[in-house]
Protein backbone atom coordinates (compact mmCIF):
# COMPACT_ATOMS: atom_id res chain seq x y z
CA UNK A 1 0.00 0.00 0.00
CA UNK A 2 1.04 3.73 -0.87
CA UNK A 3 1.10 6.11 1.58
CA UNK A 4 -0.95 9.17 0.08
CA UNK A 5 0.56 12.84 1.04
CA UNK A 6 -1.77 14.73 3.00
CA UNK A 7 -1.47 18.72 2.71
CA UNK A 8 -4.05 19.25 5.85
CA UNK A 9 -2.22 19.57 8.60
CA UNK A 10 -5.33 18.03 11.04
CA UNK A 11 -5.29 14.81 8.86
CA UNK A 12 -1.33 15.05 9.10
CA UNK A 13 -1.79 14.76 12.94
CA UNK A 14 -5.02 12.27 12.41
CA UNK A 15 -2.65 9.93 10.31
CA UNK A 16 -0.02 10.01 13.05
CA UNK A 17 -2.42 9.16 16.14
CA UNK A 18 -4.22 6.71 13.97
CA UNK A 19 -2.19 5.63 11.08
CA UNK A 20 -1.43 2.09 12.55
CA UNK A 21 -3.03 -0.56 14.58
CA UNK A 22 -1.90 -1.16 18.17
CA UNK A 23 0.28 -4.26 18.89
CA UNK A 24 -1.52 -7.43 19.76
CA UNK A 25 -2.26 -8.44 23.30
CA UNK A 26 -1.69 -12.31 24.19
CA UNK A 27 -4.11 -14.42 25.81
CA UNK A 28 -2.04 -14.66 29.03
CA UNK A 29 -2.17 -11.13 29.39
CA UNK A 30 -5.62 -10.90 28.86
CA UNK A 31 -6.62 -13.36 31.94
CA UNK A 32 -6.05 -12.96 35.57
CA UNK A 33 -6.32 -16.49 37.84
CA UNK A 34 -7.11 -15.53 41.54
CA UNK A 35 -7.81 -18.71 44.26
CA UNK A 36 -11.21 -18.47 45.41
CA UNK A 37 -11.66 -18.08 49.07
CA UNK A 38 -14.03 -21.11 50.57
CA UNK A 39 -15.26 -18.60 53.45
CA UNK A 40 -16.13 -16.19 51.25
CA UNK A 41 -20.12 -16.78 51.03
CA UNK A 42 -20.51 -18.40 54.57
CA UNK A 43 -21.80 -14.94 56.12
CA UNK A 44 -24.00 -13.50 53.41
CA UNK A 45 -27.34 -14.93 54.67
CA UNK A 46 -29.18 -12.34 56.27
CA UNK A 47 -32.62 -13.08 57.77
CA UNK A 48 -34.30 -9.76 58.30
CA UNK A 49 -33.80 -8.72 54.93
CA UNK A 50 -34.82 -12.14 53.21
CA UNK A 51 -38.03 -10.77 52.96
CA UNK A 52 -37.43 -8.74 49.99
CA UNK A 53 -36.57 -11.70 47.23
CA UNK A 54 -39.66 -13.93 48.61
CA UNK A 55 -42.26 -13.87 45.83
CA UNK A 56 -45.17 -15.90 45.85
CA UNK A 57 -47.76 -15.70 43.18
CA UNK A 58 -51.38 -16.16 45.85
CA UNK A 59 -49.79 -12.98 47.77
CA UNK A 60 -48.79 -11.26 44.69
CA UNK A 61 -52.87 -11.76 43.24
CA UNK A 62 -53.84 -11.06 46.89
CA UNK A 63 -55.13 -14.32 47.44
């Protein structure tokens, strides 16, 4: 491919921010591998606010 001479000075500096594509990034790069903690979810339950996912169709219709 020929490079084409620009006169413009704006696509001058557009050709030199964009004129190429960025190198690649590897796969290895890309992914991160952390240990999952076991404890993590033990504590989460919380029995006051359960109340807000219940959903039941007879109390939703009033029934």
């Amino acid at each position: 491919m020929n490079e084409e001479l620009t006169t413009d000075a704006a696509a001058a500096a557009r050709h030199a921010r964009f004129g190429k594509l960025p190198e690649r990034i590897g796969f290895e790069d890309m992914t991160e591998q952390v240990r999952a903690d076991p404890s993590a979810g033990i504590n989460s339950y919380d029995p006051e606010g359960s109340w807000k996912y219940y959903s039941c169709l007879a109390l939703d219709l009033g029934l």
